[in-house]
C-alpha atoms as a PDB file:
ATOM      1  CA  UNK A   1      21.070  -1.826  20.789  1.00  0.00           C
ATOM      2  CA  UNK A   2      19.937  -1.501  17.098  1.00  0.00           C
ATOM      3  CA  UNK A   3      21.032  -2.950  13.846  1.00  0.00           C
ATOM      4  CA  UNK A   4      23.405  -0.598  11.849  1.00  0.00           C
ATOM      5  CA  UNK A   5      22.114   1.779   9.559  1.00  0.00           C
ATOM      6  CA  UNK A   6      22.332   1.169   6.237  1.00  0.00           C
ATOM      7  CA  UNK A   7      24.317   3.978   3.851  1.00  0.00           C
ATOM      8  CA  UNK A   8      21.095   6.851   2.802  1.00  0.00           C
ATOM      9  CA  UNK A   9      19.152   4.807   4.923  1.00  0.00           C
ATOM     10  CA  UNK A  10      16.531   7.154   6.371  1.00  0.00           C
ATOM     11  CA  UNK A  11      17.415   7.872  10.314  1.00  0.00           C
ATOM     12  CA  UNK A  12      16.026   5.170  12.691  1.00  0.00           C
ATOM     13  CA  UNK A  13      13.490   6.670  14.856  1.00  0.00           C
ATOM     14  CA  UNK A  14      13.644   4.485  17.439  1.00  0.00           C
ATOM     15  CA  UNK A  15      17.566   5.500  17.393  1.00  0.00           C
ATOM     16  CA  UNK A  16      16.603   9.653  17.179  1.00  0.00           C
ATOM     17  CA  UNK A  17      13.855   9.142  20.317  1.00  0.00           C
ATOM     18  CA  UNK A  18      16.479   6.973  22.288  1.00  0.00           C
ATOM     19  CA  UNK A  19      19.290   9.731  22.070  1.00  0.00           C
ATOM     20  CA  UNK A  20      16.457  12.928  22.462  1.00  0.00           C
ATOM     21  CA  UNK A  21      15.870  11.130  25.939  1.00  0.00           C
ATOM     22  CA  UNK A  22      19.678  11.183  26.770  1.00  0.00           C
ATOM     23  CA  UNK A  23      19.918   7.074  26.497  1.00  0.00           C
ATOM     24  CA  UNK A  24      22.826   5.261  25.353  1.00  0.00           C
ATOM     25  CA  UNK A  25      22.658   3.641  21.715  1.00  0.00           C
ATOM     26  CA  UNK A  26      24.746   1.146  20.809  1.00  0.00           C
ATOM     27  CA  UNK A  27      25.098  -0.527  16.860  1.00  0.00           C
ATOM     28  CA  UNK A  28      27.368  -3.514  16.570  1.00  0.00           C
ATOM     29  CA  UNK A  29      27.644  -5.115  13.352  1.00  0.00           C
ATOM     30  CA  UNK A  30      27.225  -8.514  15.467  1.00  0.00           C
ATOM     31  CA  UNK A  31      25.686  -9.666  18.973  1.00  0.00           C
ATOM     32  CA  UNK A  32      28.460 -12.306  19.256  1.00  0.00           C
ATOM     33  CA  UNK A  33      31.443 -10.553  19.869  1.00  0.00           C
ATOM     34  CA  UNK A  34      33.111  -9.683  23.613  1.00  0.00           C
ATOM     35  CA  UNK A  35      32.556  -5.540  22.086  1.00  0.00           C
ATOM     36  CA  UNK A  36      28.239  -6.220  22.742  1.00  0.00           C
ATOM     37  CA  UNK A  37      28.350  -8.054  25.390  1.00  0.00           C
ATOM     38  CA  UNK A  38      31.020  -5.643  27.524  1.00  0.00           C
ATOM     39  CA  UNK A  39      28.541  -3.011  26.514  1.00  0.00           C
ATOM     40  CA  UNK A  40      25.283  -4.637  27.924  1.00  0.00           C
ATOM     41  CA  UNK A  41      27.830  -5.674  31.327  1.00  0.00           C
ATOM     42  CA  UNK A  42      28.707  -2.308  31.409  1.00  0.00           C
ATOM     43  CA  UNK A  43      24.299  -0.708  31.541  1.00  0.00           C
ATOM     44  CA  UNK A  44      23.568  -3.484  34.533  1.00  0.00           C
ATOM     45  CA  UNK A  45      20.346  -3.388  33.325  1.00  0.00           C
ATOM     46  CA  UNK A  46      17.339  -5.437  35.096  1.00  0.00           C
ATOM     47  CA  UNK A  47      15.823  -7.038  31.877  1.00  0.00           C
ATOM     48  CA  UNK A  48      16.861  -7.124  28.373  1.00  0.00           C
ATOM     49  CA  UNK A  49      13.494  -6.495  26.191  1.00  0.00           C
ATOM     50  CA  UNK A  50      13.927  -7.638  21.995  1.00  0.00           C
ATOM     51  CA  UNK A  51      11.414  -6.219  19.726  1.00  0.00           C
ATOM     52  CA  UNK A  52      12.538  -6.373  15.981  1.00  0.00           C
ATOM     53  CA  UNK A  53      15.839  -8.855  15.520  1.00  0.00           C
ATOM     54  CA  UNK A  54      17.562  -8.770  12.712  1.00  0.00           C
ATOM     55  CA  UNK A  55      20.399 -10.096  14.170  1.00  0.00           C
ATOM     56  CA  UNK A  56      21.550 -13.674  15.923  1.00  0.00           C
ATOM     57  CA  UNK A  57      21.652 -13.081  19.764  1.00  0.00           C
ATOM     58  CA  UNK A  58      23.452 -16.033  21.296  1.00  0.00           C
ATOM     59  CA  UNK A  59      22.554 -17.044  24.762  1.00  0.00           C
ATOM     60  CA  UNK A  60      25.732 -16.052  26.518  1.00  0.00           C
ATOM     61  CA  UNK A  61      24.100 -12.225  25.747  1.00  0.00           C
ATOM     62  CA  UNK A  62      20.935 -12.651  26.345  1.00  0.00           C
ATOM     63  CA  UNK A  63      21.664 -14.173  29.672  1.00  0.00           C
ATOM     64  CA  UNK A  64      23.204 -10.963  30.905  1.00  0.00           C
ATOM     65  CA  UNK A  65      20.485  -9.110  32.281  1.00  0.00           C
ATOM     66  CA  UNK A  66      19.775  -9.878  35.926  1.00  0.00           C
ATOM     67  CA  UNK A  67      16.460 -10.995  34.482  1.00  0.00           C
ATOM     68  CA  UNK A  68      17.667 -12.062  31.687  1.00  0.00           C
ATOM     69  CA  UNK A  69      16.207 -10.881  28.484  1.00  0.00           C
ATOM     70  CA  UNK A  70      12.583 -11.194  27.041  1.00  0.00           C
ATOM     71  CA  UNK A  71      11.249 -11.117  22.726  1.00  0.00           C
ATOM     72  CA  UNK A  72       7.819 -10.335  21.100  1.00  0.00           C
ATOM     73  CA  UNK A  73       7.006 -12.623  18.042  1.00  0.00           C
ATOM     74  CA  UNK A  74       3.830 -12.198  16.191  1.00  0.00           C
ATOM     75  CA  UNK A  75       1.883 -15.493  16.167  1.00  0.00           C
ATOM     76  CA  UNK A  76       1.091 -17.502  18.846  1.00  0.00           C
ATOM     77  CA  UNK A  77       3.850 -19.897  19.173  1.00  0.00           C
ATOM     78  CA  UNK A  78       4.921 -22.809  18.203  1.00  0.00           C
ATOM     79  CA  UNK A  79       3.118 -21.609  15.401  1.00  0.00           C
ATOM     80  CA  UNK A  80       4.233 -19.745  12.532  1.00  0.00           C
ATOM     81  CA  UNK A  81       8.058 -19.416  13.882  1.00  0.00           C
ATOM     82  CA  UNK A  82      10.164 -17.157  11.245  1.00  0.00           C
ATOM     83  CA  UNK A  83      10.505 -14.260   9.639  1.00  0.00           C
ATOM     84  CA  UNK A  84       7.047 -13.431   7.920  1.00  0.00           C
ATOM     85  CA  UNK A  85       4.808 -14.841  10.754  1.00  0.00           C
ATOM     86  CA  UNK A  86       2.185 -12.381   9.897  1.00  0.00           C
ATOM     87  CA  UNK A  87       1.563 -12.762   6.290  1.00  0.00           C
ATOM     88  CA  UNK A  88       1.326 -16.809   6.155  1.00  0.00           C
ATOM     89  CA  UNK A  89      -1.918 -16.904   8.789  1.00  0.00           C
ATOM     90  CA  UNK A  90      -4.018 -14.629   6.026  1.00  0.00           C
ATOM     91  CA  UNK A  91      -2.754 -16.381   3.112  1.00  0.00           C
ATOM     92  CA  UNK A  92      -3.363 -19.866   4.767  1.00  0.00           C
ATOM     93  CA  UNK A  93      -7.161 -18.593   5.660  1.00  0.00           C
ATOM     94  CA  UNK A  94      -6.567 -18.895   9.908  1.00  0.00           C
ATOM     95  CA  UNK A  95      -9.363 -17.213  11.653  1.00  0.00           C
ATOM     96  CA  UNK A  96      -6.884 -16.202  14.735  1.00  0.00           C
ATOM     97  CA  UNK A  97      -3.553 -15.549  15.190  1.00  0.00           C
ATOM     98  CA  UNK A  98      -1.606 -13.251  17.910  1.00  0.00           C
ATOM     99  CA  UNK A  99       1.626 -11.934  19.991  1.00  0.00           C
ATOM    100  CA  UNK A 100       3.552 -14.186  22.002  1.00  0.00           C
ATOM    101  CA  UNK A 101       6.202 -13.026  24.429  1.00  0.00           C
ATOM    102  CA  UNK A 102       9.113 -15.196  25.093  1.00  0.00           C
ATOM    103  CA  UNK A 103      12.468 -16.043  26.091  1.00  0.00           C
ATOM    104  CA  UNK A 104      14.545 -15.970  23.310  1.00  0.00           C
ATOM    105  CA  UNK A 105      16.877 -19.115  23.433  1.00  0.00           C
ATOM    106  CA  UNK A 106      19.397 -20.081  20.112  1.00  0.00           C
ATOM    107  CA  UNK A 107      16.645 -21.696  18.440  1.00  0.00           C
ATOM    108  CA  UNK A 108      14.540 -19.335  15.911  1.00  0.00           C
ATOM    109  CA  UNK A 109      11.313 -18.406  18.477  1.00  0.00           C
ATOM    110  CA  UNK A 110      12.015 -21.923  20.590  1.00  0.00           C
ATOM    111  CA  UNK A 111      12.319 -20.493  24.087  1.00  0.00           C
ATOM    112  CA  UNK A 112      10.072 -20.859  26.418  1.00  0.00           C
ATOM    113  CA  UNK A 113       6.738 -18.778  26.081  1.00  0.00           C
ATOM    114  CA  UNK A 114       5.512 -16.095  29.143  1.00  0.00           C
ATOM    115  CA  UNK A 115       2.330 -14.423  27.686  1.00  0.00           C
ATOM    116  CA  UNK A 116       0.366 -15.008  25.067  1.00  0.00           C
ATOM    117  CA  UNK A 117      -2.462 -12.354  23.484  1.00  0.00           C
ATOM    118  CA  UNK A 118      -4.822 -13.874  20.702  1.00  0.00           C
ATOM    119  CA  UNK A 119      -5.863 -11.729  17.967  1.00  0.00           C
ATOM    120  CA  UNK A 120      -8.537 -12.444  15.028  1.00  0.00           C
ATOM    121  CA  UNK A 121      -8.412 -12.055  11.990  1.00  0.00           C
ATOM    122  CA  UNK A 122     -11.309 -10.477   9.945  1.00  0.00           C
ATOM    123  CA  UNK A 123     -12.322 -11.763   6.712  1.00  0.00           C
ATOM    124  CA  UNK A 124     -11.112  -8.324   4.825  1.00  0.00           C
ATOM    125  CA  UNK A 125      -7.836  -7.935   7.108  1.00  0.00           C
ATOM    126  CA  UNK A 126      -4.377  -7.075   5.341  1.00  0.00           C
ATOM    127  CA  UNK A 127      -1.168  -7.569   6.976  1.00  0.00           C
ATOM    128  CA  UNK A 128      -0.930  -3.843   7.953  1.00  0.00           C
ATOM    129  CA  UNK A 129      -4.308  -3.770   9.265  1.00  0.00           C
ATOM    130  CA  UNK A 130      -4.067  -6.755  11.551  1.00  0.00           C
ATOM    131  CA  UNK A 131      -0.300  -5.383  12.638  1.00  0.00           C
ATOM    132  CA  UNK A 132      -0.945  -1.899  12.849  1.00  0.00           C
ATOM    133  CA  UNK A 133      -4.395  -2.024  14.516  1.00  0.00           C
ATOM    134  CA  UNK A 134      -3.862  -5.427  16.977  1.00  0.00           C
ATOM    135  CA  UNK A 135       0.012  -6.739  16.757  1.00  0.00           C
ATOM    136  CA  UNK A 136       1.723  -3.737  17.158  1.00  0.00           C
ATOM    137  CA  UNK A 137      -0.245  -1.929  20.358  1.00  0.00           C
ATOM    138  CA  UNK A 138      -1.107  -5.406  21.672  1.00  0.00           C
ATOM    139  CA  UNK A 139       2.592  -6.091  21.979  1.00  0.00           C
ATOM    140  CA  UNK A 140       3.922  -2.885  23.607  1.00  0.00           C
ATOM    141  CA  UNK A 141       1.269  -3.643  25.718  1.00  0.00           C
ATOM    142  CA  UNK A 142       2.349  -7.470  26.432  1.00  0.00           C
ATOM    143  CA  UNK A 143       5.640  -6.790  26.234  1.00  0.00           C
ATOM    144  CA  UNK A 144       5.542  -4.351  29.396  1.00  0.00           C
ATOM    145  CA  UNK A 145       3.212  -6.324  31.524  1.00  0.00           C
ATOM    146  CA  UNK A 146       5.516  -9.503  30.546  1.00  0.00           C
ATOM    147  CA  UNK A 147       8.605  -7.434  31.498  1.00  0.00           C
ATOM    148  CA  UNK A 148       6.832  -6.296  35.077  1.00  0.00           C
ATOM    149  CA  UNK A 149       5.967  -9.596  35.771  1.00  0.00           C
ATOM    150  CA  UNK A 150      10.026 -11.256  35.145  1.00  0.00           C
ATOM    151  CA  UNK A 151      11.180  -8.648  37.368  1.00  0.00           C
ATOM    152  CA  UNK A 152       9.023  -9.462  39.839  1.00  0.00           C
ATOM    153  CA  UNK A 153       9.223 -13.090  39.637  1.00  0.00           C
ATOM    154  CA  UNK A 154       5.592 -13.495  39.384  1.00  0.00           C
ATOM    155  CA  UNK A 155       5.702 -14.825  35.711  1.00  0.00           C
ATOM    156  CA  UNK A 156       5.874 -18.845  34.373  1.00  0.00           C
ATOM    157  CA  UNK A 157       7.938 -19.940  31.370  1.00  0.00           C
ATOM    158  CA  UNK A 158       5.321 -22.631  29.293  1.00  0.00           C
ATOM    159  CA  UNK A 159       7.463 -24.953  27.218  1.00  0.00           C
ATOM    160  CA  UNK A 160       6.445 -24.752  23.420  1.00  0.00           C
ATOM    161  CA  UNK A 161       4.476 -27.492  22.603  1.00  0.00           C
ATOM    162  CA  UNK A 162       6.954 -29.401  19.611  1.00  0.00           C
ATOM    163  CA  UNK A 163       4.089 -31.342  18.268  1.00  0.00           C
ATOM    164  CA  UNK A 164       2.799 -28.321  16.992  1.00  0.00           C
ATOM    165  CA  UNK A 165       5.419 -26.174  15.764  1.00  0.00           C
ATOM    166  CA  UNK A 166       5.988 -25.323  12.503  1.00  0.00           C
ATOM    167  CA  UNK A 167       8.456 -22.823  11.118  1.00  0.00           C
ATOM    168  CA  UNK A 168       7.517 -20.739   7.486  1.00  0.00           C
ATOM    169  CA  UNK A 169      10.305 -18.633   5.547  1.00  0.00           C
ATOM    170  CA  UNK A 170      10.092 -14.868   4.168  1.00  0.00           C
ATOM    171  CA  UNK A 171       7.158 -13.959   2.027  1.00  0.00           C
ATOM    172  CA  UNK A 172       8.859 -12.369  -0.567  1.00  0.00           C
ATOM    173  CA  UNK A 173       8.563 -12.219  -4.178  1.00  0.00           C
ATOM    174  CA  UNK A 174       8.387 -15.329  -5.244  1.00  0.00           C
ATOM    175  CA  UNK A 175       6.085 -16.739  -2.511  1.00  0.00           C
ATOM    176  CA  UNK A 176       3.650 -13.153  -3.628  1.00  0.00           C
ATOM    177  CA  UNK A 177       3.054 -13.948  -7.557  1.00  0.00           C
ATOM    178  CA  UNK A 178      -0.240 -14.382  -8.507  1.00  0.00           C
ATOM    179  CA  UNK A 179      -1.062 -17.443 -10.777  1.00  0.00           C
ATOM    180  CA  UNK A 180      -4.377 -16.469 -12.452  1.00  0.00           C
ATOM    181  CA  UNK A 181      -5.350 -20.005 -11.999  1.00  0.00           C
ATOM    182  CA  UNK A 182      -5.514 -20.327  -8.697  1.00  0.00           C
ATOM    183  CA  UNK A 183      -8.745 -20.430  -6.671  1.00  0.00           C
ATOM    184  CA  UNK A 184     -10.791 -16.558  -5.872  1.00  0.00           C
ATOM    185  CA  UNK A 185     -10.655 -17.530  -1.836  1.00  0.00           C
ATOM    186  CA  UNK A 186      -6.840 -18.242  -2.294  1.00  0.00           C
ATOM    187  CA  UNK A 187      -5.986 -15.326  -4.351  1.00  0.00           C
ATOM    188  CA  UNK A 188      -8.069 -12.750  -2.020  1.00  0.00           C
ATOM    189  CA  UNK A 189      -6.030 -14.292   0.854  1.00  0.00           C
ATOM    190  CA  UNK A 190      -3.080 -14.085  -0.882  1.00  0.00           C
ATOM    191  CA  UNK A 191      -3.194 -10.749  -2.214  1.00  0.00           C
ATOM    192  CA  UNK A 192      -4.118  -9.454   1.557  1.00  0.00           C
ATOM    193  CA  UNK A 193      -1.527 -11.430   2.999  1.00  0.00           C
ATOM    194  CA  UNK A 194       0.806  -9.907   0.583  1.00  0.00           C
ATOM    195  CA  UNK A 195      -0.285  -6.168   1.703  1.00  0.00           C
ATOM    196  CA  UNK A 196       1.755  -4.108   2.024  1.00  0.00           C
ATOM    197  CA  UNK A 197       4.548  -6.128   2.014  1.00  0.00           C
ATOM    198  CA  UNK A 198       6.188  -7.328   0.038  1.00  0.00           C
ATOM    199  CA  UNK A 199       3.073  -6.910  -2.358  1.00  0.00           C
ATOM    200  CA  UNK A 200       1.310  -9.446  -4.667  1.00  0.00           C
ATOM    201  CA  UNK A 201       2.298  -9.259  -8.098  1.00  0.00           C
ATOM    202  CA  UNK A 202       1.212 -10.030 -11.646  1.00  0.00           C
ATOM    203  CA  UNK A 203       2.562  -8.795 -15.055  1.00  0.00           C
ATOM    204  CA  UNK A 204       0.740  -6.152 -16.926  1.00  0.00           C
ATOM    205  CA  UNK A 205       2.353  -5.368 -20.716  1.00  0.00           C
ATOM    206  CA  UNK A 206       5.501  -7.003 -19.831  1.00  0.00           C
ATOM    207  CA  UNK A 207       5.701  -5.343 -16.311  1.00  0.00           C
ATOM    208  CA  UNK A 208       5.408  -6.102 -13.311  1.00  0.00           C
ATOM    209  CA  UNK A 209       2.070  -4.864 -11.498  1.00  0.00           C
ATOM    210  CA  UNK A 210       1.832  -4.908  -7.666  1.00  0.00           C
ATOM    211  CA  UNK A 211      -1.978  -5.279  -6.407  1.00  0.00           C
ATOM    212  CA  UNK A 212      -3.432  -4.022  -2.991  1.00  0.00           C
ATOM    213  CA  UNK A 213      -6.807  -3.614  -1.710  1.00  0.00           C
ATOM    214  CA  UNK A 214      -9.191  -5.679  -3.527  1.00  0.00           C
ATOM    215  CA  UNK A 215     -12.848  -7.535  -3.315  1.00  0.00           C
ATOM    216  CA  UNK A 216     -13.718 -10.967  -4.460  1.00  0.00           C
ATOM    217  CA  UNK A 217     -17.016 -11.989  -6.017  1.00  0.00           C
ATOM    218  CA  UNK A 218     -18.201 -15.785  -6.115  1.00  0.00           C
ATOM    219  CA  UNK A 219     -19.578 -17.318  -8.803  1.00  0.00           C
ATOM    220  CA  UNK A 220     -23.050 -19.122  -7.959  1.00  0.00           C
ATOM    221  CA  UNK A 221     -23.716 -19.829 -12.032  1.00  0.00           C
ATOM    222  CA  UNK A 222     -21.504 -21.196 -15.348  1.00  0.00           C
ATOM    223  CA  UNK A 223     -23.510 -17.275 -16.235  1.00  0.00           C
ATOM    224  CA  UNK A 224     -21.157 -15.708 -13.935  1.00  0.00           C
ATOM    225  CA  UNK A 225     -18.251 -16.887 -15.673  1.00  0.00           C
ATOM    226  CA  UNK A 226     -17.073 -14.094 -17.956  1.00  0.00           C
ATOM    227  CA  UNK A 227     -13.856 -14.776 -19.455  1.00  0.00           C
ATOM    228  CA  UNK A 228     -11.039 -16.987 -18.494  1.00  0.00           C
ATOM    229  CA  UNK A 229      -8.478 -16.902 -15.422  1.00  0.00           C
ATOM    230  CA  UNK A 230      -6.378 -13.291 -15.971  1.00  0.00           C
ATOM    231  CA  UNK A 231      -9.172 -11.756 -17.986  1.00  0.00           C
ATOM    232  CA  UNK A 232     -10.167  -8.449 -17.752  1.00  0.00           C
ATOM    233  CA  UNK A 233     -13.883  -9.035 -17.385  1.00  0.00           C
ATOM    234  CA  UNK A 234     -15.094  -5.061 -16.157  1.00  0.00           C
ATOM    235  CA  UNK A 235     -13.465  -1.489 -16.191  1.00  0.00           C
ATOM    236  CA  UNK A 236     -15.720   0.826 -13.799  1.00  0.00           C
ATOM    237  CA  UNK A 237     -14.821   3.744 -11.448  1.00  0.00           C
ATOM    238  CA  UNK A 238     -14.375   1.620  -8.391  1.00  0.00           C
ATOM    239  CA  UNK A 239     -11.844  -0.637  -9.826  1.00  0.00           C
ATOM    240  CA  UNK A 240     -10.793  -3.410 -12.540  1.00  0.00           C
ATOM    241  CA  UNK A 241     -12.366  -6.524 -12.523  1.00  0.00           C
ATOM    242  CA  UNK A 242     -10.627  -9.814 -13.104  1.00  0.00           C
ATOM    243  CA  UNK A 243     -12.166 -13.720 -14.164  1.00  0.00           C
ATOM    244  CA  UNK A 244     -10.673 -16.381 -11.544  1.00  0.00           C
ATOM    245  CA  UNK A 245     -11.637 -19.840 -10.892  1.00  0.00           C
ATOM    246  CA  UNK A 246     -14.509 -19.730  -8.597  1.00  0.00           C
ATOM    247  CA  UNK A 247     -15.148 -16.000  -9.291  1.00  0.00           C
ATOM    248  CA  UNK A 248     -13.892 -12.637 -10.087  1.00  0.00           C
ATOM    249  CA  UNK A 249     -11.379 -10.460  -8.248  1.00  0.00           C
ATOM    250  CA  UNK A 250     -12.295  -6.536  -7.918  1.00  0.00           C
ATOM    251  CA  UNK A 251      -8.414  -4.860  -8.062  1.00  0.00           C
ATOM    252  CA  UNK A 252      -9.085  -1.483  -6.231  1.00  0.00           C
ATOM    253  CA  UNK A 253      -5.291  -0.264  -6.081  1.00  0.00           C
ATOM    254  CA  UNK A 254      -2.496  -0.882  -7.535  1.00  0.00           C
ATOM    255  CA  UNK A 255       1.453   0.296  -8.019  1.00  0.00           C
ATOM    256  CA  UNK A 256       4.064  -0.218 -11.141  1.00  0.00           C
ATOM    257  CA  UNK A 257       7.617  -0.930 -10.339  1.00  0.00           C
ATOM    258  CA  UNK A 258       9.345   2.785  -9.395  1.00  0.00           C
ATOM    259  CA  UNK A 259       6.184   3.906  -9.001  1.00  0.00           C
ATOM    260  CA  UNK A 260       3.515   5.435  -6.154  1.00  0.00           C
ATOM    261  CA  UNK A 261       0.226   3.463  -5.327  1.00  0.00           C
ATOM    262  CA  UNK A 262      -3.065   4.551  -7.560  1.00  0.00           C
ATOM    263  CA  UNK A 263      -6.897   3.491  -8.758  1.00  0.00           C
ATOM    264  CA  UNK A 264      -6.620   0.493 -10.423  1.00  0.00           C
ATOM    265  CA  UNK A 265      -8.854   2.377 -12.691  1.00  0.00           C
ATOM    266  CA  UNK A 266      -6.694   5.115 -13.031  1.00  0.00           C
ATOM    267  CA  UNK A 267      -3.726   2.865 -14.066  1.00  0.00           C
ATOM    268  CA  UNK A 268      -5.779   1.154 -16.427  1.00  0.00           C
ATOM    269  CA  UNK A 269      -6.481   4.325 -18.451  1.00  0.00           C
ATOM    270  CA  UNK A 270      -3.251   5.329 -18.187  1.00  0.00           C
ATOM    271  CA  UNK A 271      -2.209   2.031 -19.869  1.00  0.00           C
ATOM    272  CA  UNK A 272      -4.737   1.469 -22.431  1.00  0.00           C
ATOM    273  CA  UNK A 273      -6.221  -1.540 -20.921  1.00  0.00           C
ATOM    274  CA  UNK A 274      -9.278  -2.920 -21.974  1.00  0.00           C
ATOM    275  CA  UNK A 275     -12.184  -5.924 -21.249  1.00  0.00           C
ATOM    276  CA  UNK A 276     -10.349  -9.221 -22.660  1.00  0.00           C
ATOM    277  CA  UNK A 277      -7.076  -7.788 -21.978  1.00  0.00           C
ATOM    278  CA  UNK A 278      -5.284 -10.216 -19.545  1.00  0.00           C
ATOM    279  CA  UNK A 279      -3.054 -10.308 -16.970  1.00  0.00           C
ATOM    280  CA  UNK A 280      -0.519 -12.594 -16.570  1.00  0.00           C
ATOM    281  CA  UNK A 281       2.702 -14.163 -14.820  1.00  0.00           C
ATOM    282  CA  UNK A 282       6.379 -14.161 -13.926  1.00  0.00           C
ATOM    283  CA  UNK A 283       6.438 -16.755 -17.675  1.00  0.00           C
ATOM    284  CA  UNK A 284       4.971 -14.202 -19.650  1.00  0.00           C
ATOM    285  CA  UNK A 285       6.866 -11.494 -18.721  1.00  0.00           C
ATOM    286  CA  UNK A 286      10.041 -13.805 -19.379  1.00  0.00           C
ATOM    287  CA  UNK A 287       8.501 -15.078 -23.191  1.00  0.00           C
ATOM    288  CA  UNK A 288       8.179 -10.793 -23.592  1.00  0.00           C
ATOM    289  CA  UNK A 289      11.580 -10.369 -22.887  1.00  0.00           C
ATOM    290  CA  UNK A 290      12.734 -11.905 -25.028  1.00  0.00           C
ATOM    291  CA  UNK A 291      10.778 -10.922 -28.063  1.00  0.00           C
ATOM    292  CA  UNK A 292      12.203  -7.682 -27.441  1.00  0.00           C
ATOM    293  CA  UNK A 293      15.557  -8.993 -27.254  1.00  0.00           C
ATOM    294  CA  UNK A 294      15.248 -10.796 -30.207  1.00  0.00           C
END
């Protein structure tokens, strides 16, 4: 069962393999109604497996399966329950985080946990790295020995641990500005946290600027310092170098609203940017606004 598909929405994939291999797909605008759950009575399936949810599945559905039904989540639980459970472990600095399989209850990622898989995080990992490379073939793989084990009754449900739970909202937009300000460990975390969704942002001659892959530098001297927080502070051919507190940021690539990603370098010759040029935030591009409206 998959979530509609949104009008020019690009086909599902998951939806076009399903149907090449003669299986049944099924889109309901809701899991609640009697029209979802008739249609999981009617498949008699053994287990009911939940991958990507974008939609409430009461327990009265879930239930159905003989085995009832198992979910992947991203982190190891009780930690990190929501929506954007991969992004907040880079941006918060965590050293590990991982895929926990589950039984999905009517609590957001409360049910009971059946395998866990840790997974570390490396100093330079982005969001897509850590997912793409460890989250994603991790959990197919958890999520089939998980399922073999239910049906076999060889598996234990673990409580979640309440003391340590903590639930975190989207990343989105305004959780992915950068304040100049801030520290260079928490903007590098940030900024790879934010990668490559929903992507960190600044404001660049009154628009906004989404940055990718980038380095940080530490200062170790006050003669380190060149420039203040925002500040263009280098132009070379591997990027565009920016003053923070604690250091300087090395922006490798970058995109423009509407726009494809490119070389930060390249960007910054197409816009005319120069050393003491500076970047700034979601205020700025307000205050430029309306100068122009004005």
């Amino acid at each position: 069962m998959l979530t509609p598909a949104k009008p020019g929405a690009k086909p599902d994939p998951l939806r076009l393999a399903a149907q090449a291999r003669g299986l049944a797909v099924f889109q309901f605008p809701s899991l609640t109604g009697e029209a979802a759950a008739a249609a999981l009575r009617g498949l008699a399936v053994d287990i009911g497996v939940m991958a990507y949810v974008l939609q409430f599945a009461p327990q009265a559905f879930v239930n159905i399966p003989r085995c009832g039904t198992i979910q992947y989540h991203p982190s190891l639980l009780p930690a990190y329950r929501g929506p954007s459970s991969i992004n907040w472990p880079i941006i918060k600095g965590d050293a590990f985080t991982g895929v926990s399989i589950f039984r999905p209850t009517d609590g957001l990622d409360e049910g009971p946990v059946i395998l866990q898989k840790t997974v570390r995080i490396e100093p330079h990992d982005t969001v897509g790295s850590v997912y793409f490379d460890r989250l994603f073939p991790q959990g197919v793989a958890a999520m089939l020995e998980a399922a073999d084990q239910v049906v076999a009754g060889r598996h234990e449900q673990i409580a979640q641990d309440e003391s340590a739970a903590s639930y975190e909202g989207w990343c989105r937009d305004a959780e992915a500005e950068i304040h100049w300000h801030d520290h260079v460990d928490h903007l590098y975390r940030l900024i790879r946290g934010c990668n490559p969704m929903p992507g960190a942002w600044t404001v660049v001659q009154g628009e906004k600027l989404r940055i990718f892959d980038v380095k940080k530098r530490r200062a170790a001297r006050v003669a380190d310092v060149v420039g203040k927080p925002g500040e263009i502070c280098a132009i070379g051919e591997s990027g565009v170098q920016i003053t923070v507190q604690g250091g300087r940021l090395d922006i490798l690539k970058v995109r423009v609203e509407g726009g494809g990603k490119m070389p930060a370098q390249q960007f910054a010759a197409a816009a005319g940017l120069e050393v003491g040029d500076l970047f700034a935030g979601e205020a700025a591009r307000r205050t430029a606004v309306r100068k122009v409206a004005s």
